[in-house]
PDB file of N, CA and C in Angstrom:
ATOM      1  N   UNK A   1     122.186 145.696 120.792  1.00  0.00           N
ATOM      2  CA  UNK A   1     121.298 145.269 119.721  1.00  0.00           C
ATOM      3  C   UNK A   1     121.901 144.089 118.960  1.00  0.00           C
ATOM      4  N   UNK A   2     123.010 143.998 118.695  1.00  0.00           N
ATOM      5  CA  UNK A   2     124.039 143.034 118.258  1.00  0.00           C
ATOM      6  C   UNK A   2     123.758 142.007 118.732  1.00  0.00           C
ATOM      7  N   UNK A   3     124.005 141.622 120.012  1.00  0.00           N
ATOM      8  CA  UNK A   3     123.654 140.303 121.028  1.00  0.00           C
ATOM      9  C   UNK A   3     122.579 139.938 121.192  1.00  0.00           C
ATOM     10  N   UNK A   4     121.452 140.726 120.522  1.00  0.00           N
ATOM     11  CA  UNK A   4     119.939 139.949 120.486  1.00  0.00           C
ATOM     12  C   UNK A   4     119.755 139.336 119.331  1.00  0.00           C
ATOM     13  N   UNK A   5     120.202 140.427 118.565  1.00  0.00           N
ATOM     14  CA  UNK A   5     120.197 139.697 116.778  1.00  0.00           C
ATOM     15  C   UNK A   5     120.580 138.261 116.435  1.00  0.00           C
ATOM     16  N   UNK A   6     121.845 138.239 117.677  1.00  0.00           N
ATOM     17  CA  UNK A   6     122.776 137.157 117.820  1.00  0.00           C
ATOM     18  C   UNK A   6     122.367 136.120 118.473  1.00  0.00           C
ATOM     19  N   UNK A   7     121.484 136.397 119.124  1.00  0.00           N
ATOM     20  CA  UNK A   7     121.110 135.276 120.417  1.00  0.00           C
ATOM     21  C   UNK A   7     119.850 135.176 119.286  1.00  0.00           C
ATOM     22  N   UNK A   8     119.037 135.678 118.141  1.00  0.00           N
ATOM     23  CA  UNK A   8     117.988 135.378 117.835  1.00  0.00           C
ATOM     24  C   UNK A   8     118.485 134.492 116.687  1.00  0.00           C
ATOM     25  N   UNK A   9     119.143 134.832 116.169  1.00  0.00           N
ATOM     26  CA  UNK A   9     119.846 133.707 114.556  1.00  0.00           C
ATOM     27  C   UNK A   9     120.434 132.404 115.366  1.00  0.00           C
ATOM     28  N   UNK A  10     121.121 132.328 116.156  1.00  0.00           N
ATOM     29  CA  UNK A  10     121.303 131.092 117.061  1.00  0.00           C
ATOM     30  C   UNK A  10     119.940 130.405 117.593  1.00  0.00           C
ATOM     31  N   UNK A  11     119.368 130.905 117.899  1.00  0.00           N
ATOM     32  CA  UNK A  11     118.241 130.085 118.337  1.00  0.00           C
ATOM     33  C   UNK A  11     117.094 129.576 117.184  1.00  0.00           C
ATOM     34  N   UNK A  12     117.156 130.420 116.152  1.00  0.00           N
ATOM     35  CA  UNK A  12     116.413 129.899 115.186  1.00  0.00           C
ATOM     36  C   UNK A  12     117.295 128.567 114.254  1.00  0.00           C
ATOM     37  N   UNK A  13     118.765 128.837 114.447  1.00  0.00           N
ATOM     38  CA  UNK A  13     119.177 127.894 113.990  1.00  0.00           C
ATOM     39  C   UNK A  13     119.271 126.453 114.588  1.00  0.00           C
ATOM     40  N   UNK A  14     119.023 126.471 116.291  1.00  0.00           N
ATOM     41  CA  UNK A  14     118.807 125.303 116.457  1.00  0.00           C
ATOM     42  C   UNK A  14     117.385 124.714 116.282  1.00  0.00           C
ATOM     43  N   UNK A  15     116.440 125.727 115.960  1.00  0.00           N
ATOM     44  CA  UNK A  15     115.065 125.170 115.594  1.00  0.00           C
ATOM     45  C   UNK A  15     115.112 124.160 114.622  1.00  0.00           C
ATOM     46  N   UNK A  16     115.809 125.372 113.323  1.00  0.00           N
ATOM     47  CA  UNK A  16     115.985 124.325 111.999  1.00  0.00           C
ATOM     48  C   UNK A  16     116.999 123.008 112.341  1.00  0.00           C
ATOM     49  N   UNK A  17     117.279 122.760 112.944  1.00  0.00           N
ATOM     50  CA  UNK A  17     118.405 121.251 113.498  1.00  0.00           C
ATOM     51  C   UNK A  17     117.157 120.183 113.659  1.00  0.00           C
ATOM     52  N   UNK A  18     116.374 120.788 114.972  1.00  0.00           N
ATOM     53  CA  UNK A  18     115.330 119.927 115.590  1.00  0.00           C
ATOM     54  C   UNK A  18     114.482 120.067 114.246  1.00  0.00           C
ATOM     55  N   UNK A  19     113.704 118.648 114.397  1.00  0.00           N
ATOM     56  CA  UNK A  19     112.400 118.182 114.046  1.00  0.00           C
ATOM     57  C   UNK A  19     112.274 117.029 113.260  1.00  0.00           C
ATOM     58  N   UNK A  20     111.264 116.636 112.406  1.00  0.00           N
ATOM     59  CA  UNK A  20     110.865 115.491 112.154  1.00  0.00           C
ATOM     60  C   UNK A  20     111.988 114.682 111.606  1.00  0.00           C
ATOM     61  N   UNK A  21     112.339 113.206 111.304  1.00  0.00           N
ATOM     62  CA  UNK A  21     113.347 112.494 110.768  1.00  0.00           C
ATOM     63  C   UNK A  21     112.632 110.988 110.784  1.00  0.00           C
ATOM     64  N   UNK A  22     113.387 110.656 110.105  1.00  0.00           N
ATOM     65  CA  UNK A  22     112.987 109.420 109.844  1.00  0.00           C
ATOM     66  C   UNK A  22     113.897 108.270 109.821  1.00  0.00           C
ATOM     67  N   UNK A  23     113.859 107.604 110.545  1.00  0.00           N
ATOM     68  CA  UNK A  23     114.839 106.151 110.792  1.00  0.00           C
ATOM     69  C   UNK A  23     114.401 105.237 110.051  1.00  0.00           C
ATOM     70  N   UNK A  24     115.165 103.927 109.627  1.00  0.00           N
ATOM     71  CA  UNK A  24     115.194 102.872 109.318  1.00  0.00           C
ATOM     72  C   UNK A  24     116.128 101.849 110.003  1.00  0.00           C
ATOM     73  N   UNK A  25     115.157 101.285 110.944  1.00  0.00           N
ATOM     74  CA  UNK A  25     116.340 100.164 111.906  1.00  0.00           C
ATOM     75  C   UNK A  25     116.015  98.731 111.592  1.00  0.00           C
ATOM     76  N   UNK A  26     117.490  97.780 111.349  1.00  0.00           N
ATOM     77  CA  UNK A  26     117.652  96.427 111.065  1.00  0.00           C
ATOM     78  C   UNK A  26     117.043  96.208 112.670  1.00  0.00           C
ATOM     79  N   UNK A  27     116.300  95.344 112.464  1.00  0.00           N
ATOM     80  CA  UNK A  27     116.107  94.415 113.815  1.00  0.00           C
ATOM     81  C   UNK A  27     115.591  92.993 113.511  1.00  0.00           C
ATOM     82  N   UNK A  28     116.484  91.809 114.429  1.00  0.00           N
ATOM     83  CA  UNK A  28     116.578  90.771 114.326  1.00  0.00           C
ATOM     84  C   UNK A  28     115.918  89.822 115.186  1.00  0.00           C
ATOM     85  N   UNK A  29     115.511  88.673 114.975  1.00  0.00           N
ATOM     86  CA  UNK A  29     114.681  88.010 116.385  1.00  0.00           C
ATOM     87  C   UNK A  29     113.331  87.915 115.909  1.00  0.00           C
ATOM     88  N   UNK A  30     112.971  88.906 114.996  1.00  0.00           N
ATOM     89  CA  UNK A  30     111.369  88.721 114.826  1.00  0.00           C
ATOM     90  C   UNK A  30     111.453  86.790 114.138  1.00  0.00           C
ATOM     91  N   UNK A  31     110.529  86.450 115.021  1.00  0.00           N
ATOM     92  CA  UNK A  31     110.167  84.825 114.983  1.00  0.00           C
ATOM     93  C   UNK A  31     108.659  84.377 114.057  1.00  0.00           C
ATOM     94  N   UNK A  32     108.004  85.443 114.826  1.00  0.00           N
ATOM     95  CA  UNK A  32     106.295  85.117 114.326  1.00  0.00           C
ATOM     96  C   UNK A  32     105.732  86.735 114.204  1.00  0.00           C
ATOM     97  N   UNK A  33     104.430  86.126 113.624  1.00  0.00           N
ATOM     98  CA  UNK A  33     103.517  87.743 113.500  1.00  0.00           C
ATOM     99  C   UNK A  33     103.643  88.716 114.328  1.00  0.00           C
ATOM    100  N   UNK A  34     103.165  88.035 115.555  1.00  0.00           N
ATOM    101  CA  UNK A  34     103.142  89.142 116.577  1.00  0.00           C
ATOM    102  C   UNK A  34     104.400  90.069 117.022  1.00  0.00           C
ATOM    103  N   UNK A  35     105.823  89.038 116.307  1.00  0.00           N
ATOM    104  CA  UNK A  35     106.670  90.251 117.226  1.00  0.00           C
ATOM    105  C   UNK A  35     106.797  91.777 116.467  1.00  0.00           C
ATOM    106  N   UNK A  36     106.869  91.564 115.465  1.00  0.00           N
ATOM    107  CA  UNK A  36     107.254  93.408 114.923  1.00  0.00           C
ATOM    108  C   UNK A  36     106.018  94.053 115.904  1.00  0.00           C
ATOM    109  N   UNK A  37     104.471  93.429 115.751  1.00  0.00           N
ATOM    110  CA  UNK A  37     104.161  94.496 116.738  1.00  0.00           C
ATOM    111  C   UNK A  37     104.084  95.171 118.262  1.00  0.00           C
ATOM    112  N   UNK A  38     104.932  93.827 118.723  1.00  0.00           N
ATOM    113  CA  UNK A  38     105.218  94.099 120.278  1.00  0.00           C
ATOM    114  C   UNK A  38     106.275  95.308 119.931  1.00  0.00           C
ATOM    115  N   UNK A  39     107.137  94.648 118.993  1.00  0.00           N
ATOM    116  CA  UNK A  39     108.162  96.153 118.830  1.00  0.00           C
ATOM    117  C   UNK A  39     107.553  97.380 118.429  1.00  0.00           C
ATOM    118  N   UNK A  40     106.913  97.269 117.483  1.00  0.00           N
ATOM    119  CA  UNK A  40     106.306  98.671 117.154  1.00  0.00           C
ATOM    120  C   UNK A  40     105.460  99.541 118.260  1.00  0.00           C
ATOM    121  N   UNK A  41     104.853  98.637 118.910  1.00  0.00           N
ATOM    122  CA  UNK A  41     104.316  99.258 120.556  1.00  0.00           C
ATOM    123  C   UNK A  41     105.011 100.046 121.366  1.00  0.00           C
ATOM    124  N   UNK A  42     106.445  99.205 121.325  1.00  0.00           N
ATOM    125  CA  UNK A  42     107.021  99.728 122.264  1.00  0.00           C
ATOM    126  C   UNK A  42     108.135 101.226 121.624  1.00  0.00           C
ATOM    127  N   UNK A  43     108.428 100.784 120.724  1.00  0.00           N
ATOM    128  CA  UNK A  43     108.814 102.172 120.156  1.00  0.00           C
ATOM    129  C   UNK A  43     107.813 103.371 120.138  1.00  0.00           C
ATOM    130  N   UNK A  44     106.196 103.314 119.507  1.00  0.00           N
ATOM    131  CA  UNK A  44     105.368 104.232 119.398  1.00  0.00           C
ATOM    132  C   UNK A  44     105.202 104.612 121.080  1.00  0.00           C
ATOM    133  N   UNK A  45     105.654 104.076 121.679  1.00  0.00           N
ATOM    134  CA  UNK A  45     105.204 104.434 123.540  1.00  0.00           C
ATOM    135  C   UNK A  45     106.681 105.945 123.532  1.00  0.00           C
ATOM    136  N   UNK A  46     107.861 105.636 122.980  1.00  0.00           N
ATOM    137  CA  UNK A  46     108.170 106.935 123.446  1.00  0.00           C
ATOM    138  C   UNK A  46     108.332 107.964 122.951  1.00  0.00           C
ATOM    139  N   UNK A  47     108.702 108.869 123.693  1.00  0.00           N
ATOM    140  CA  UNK A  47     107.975 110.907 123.593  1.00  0.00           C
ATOM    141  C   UNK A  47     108.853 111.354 122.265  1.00  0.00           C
ATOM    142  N   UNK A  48     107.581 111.655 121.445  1.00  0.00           N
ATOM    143  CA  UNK A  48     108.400 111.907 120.605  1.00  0.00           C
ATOM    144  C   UNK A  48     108.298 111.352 119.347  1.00  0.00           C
ATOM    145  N   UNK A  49     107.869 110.070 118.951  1.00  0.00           N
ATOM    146  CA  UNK A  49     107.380 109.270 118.327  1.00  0.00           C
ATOM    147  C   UNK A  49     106.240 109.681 117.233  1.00  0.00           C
ATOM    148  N   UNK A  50     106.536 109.929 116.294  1.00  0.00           N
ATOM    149  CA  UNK A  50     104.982 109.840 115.665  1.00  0.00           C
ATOM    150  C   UNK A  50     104.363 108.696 115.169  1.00  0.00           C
ATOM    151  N   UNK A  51     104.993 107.440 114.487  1.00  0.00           N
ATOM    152  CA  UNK A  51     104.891 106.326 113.746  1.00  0.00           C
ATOM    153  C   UNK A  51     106.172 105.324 114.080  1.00  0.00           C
ATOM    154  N   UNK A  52     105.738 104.504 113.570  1.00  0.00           N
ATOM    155  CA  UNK A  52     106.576 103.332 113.463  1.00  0.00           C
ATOM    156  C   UNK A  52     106.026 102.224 112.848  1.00  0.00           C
ATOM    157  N   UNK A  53     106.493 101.826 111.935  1.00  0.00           N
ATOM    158  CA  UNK A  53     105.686 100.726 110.856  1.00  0.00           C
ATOM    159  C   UNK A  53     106.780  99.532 110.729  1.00  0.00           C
ATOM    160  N   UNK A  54     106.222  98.534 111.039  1.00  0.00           N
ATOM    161  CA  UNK A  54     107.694  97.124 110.801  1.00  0.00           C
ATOM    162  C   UNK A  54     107.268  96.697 110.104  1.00  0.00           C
ATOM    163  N   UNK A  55     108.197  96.105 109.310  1.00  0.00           N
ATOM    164  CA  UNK A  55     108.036  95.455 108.033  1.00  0.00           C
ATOM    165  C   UNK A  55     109.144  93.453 107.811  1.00  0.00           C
ATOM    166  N   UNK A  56     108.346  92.594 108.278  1.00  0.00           N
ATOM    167  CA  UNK A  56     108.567  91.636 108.932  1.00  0.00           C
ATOM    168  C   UNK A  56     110.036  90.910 107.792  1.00  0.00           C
ATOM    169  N   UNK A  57     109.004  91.187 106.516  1.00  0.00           N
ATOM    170  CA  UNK A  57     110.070  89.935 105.715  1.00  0.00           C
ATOM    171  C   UNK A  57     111.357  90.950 105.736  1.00  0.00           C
ATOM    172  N   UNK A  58     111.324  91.756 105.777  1.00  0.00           N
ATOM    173  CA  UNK A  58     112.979  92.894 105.373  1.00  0.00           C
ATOM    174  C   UNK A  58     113.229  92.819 106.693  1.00  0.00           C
ATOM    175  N   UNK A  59     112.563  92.215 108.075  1.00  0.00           N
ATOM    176  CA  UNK A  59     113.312  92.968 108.867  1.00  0.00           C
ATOM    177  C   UNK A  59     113.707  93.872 110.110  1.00  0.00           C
ATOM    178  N   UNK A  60     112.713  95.195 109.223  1.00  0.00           N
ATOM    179  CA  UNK A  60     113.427  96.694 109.288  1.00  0.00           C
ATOM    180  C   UNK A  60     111.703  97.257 110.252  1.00  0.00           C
ATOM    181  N   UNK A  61     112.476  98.576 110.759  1.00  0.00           N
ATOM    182  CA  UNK A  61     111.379  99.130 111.369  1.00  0.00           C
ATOM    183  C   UNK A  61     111.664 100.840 110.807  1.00  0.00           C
ATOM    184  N   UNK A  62     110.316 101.082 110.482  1.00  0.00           N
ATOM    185  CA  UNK A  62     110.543 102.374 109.992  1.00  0.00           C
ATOM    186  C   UNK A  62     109.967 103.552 111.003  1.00  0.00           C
ATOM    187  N   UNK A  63     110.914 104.302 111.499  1.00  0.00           N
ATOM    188  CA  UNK A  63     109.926 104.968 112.400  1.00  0.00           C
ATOM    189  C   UNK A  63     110.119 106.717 112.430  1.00  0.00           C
ATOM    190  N   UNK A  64     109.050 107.523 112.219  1.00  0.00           N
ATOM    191  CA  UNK A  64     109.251 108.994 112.216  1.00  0.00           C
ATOM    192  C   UNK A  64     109.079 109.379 113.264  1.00  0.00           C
ATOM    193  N   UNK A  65     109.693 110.673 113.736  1.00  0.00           N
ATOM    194  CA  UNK A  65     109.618 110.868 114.936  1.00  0.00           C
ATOM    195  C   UNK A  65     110.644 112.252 115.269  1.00  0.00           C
ATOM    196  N   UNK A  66     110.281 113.036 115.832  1.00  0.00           N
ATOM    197  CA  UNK A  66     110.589 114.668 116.755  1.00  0.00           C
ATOM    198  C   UNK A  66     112.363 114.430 117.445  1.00  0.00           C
ATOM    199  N   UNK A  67     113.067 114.564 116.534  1.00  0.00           N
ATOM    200  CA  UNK A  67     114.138 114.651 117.085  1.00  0.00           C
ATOM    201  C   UNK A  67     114.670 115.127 118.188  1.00  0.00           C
ATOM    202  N   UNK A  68     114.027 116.254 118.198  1.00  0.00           N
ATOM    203  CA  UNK A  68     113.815 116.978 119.522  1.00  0.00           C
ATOM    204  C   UNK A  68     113.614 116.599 120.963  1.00  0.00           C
ATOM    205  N   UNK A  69     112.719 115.478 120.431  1.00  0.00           N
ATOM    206  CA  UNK A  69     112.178 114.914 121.676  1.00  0.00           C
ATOM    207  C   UNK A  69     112.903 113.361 121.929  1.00  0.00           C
ATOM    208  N   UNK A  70     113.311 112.729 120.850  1.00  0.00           N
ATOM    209  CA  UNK A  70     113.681 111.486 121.029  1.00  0.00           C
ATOM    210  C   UNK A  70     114.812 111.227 120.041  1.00  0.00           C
ATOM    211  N   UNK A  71     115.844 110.438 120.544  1.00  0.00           N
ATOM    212  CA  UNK A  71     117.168 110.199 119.642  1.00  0.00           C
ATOM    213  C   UNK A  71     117.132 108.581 119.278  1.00  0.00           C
ATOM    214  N   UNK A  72     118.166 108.675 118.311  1.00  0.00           N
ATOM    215  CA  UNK A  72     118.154 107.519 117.777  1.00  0.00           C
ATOM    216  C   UNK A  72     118.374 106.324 118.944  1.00  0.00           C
ATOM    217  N   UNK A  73     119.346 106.599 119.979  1.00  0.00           N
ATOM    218  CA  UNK A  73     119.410 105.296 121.160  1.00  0.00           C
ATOM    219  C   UNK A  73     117.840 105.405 121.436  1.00  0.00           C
ATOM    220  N   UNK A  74     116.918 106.025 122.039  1.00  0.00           N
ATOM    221  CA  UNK A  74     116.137 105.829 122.580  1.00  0.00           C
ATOM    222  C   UNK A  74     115.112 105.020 122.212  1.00  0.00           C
ATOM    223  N   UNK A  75     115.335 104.918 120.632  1.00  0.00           N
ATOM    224  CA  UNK A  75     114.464 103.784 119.696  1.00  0.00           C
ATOM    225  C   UNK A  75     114.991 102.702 119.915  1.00  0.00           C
ATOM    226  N   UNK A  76     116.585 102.448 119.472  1.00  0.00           N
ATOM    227  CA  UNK A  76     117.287 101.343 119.943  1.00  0.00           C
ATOM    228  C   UNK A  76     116.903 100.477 121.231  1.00  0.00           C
ATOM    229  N   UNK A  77     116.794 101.590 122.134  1.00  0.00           N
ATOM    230  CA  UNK A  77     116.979 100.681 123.624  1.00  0.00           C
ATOM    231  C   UNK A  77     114.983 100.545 123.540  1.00  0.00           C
ATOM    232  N   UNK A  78     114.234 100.501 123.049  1.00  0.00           N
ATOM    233  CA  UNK A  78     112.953 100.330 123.180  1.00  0.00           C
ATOM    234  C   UNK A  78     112.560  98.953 122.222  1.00  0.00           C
ATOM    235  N   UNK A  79     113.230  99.113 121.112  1.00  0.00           N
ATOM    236  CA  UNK A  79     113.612  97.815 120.150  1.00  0.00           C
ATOM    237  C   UNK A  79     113.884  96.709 121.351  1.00  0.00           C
ATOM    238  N   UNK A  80     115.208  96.781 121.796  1.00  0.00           N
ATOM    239  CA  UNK A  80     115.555  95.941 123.205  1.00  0.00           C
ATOM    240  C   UNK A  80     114.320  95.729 124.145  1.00  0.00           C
ATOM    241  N   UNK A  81     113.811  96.496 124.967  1.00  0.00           N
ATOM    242  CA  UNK A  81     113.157  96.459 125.441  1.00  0.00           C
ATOM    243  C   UNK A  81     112.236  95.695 125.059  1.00  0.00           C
ATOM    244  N   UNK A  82     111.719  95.423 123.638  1.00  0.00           N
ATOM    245  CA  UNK A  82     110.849  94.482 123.164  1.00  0.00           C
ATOM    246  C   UNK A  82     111.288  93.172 123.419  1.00  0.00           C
ATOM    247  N   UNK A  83     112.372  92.880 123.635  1.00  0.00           N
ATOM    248  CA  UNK A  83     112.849  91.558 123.605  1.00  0.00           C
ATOM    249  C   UNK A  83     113.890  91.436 122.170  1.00  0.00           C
ATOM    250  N   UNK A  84     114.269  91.913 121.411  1.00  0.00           N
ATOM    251  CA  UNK A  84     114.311  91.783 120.172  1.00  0.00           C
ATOM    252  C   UNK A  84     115.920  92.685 119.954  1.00  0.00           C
ATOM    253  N   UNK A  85     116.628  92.703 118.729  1.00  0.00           N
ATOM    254  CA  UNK A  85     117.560  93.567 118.408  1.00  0.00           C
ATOM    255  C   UNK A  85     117.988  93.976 117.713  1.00  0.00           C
ATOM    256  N   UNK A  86     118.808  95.095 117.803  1.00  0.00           N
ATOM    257  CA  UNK A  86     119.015  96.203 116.535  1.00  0.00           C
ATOM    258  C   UNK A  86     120.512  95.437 115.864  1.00  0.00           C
ATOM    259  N   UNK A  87     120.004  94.908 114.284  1.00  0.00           N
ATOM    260  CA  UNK A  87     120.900  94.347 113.443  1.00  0.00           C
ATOM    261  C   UNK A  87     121.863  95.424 113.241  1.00  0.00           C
ATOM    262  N   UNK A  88     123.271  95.106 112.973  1.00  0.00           N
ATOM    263  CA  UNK A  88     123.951  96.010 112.372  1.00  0.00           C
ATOM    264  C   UNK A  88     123.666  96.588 110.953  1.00  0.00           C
ATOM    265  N   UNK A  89     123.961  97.729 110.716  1.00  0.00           N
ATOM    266  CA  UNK A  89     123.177  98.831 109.816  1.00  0.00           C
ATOM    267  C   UNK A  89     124.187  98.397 108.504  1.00  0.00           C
TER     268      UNK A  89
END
């Protein structure tokens, strides 16, 4: 009975770990209008993602999103993927 109790408080505790969060990433390169939203495209494309809002004159990209499902590189390398890059923080 011990080892279920045990295996059940462990698992609820990695529940509470996972879930929503919210980033704020420097990214550099934006030139004209259109690029924050090529970036923001390409970030909202992966799993996991709920939002992502760029904000041109600062910069910065704000993006919420399922920890669970997606980590902070995976925004990074999608930032890249835009063509574009993650300023130092």
């Amino acid at each position: 009975m011990k080892s279920i109790l045990f295996a059940a408080i462990l698992g609820l505790s990695t529940v509470a770990v996972a879930g929503e969060k919210t980033e704020t990433i420097k990214v550099s390169g934006w030139h004209c209008d259109k690029c924050p939203g090529k970036t923001e495209a390409k970030v909202k494309a992966v799993n996991g993602v709920e939002s992502a809002h760029a904000d041109r004159a600062k910069g910065e990209l704000h993006v919420k999103y399922d920890d669970s499902k997606a980590k902070r590189a995976d925004l990074e390398k999608a930032v890249a993927d835009s063509g574009f890059t993650v300023a130092e923080k």
